[in-house]
N, C-alpha and C. Protein backbone atom coordinates (compact mmCIF):
# COMPACT_ATOMS: atom_id res chain seq x y z
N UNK A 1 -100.92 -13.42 99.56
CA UNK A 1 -101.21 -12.84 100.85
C UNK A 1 -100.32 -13.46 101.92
N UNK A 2 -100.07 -14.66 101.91
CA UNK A 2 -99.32 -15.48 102.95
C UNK A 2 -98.00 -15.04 102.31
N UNK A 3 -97.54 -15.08 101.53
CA UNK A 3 -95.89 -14.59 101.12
C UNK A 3 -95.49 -13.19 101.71
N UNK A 4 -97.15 -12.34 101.89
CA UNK A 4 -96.08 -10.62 102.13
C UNK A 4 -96.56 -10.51 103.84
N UNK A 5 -97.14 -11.66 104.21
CA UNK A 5 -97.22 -11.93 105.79
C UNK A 5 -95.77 -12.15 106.24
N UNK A 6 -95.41 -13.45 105.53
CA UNK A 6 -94.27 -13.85 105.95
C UNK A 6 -93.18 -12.63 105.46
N UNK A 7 -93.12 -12.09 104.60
CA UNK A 7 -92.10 -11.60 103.85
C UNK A 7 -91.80 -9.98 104.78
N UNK A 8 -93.27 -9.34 105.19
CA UNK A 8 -93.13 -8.42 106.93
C UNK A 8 -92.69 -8.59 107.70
N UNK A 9 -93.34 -9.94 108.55
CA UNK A 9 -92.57 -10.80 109.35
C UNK A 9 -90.87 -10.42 109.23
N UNK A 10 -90.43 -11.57 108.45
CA UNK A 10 -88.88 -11.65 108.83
C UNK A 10 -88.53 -10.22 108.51
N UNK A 11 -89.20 -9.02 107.61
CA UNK A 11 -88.42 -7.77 107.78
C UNK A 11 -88.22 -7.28 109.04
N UNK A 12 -89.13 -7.04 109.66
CA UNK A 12 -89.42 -6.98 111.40
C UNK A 12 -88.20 -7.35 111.87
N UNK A 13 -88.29 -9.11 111.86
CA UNK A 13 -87.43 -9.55 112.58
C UNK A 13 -86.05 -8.93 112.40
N UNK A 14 -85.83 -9.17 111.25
CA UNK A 14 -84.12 -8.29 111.19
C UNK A 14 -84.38 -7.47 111.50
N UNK A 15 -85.00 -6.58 111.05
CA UNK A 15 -84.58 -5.19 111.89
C UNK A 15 -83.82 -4.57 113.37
N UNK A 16 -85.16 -5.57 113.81
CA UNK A 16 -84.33 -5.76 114.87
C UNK A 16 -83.24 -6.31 116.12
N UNK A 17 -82.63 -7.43 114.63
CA UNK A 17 -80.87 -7.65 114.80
C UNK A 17 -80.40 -6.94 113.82
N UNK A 18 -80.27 -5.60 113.10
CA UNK A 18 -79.19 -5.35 112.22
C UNK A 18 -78.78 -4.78 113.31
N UNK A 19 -78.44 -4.51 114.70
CA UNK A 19 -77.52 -3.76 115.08
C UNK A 19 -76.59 -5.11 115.55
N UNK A 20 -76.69 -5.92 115.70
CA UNK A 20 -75.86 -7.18 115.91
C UNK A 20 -74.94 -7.40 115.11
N UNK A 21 -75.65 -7.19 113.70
CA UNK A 21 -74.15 -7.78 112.78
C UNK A 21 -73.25 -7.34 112.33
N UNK A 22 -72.31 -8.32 111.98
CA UNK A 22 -70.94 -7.33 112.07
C UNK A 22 -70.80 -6.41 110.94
N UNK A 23 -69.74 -5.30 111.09
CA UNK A 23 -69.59 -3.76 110.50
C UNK A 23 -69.84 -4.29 108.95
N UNK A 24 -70.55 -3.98 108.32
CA UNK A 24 -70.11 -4.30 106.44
C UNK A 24 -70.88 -5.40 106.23
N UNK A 25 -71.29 -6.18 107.12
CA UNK A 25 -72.13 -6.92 107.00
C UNK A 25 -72.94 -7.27 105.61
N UNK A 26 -73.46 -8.30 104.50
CA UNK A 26 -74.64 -8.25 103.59
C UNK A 26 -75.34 -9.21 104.27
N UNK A 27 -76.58 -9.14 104.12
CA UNK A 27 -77.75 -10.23 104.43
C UNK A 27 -78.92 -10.47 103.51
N UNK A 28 -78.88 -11.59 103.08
CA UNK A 28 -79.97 -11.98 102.15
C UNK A 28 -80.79 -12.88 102.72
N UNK A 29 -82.13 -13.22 102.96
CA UNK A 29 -82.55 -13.83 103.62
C UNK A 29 -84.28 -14.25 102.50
N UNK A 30 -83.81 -15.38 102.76
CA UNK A 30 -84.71 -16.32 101.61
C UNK A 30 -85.73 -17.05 102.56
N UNK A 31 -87.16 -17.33 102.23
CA UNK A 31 -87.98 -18.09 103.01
C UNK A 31 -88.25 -19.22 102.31
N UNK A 32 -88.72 -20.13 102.80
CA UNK A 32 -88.67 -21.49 102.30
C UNK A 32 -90.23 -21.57 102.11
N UNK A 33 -91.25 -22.35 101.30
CA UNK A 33 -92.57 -22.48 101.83
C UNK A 33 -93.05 -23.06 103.69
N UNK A 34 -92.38 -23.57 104.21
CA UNK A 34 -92.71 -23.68 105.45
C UNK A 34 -93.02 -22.64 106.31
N UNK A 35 -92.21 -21.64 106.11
CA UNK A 35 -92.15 -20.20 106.85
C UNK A 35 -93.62 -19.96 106.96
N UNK A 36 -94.48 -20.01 106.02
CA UNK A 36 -96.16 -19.80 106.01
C UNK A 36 -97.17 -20.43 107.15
N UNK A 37 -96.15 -21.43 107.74
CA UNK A 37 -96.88 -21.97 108.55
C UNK A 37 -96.38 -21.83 109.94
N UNK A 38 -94.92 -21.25 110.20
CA UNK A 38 -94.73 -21.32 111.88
C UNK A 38 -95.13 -19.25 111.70
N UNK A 39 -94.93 -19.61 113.22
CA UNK A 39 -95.57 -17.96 114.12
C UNK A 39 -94.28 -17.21 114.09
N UNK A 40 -94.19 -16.14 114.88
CA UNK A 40 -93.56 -15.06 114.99
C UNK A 40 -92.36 -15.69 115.90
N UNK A 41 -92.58 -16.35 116.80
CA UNK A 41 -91.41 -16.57 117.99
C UNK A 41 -90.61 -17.48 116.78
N UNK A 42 -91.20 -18.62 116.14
CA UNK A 42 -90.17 -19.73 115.30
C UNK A 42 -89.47 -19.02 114.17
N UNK A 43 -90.22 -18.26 113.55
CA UNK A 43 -89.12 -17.82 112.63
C UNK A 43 -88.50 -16.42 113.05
N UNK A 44 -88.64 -15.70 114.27
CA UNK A 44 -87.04 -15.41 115.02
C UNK A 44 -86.35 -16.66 115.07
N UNK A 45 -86.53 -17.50 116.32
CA UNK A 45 -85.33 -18.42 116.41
C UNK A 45 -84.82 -18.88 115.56
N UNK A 46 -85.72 -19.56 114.26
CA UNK A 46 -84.75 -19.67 112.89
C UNK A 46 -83.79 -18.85 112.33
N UNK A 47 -84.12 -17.50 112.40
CA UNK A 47 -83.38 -16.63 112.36
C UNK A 47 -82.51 -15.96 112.94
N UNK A 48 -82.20 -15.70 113.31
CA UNK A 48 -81.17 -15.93 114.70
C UNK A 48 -80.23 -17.35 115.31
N UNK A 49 -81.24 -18.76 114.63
CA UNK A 49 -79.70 -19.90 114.40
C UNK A 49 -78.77 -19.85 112.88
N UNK A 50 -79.91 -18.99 111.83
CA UNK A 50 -78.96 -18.65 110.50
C UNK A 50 -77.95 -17.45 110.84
N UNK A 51 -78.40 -16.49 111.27
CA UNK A 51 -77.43 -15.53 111.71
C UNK A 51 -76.38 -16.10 112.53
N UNK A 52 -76.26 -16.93 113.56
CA UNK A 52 -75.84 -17.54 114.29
C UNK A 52 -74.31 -18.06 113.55
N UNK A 53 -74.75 -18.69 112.54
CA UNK A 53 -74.45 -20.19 111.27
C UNK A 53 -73.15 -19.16 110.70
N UNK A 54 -74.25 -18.22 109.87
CA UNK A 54 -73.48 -17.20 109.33
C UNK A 54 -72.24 -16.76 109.99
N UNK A 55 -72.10 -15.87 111.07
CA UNK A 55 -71.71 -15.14 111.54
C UNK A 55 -70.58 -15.44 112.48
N UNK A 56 -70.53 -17.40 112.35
CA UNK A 56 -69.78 -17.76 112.85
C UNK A 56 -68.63 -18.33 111.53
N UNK A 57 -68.99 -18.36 110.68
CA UNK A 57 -68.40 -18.50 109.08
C UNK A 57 -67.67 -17.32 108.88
N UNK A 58 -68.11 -16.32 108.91
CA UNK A 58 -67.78 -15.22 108.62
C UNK A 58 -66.12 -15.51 109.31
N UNK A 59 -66.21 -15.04 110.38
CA UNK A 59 -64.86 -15.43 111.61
C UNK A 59 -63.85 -16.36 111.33
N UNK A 60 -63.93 -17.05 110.23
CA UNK A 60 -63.44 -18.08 110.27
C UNK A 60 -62.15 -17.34 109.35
């Protein structure tokens, strides 16, 4: 039950950055057991410093 909380959650969340990333883009996005325990605002910002991480790799 706590895995397809979290596992909604971050779908949500991307959703609404896939228009952010760049053209061709893949995204795989893995949760850790911690994820079960922060709220909605922390795992955006987690998400969004991996996208961040990523996306600055990418560029390189």
């Amino acid at each position: 039950m706590v895995r397809n909380r979290v596992k909604r959650r971050l779908r949500a969340l991307v959703a609404e950055r896939l228009e952010h990333l760049p053209e061709g883009a893949r995204l795989v996005v893995r949760a850790l057991p911690e994820a079960a325990l922060a709220d909605y605002a922390t795992l955006g910002a987690d998400l969004d410093g991996a996208l961040s991480a990523a996306t600055r790799r990418a560029l390189r």
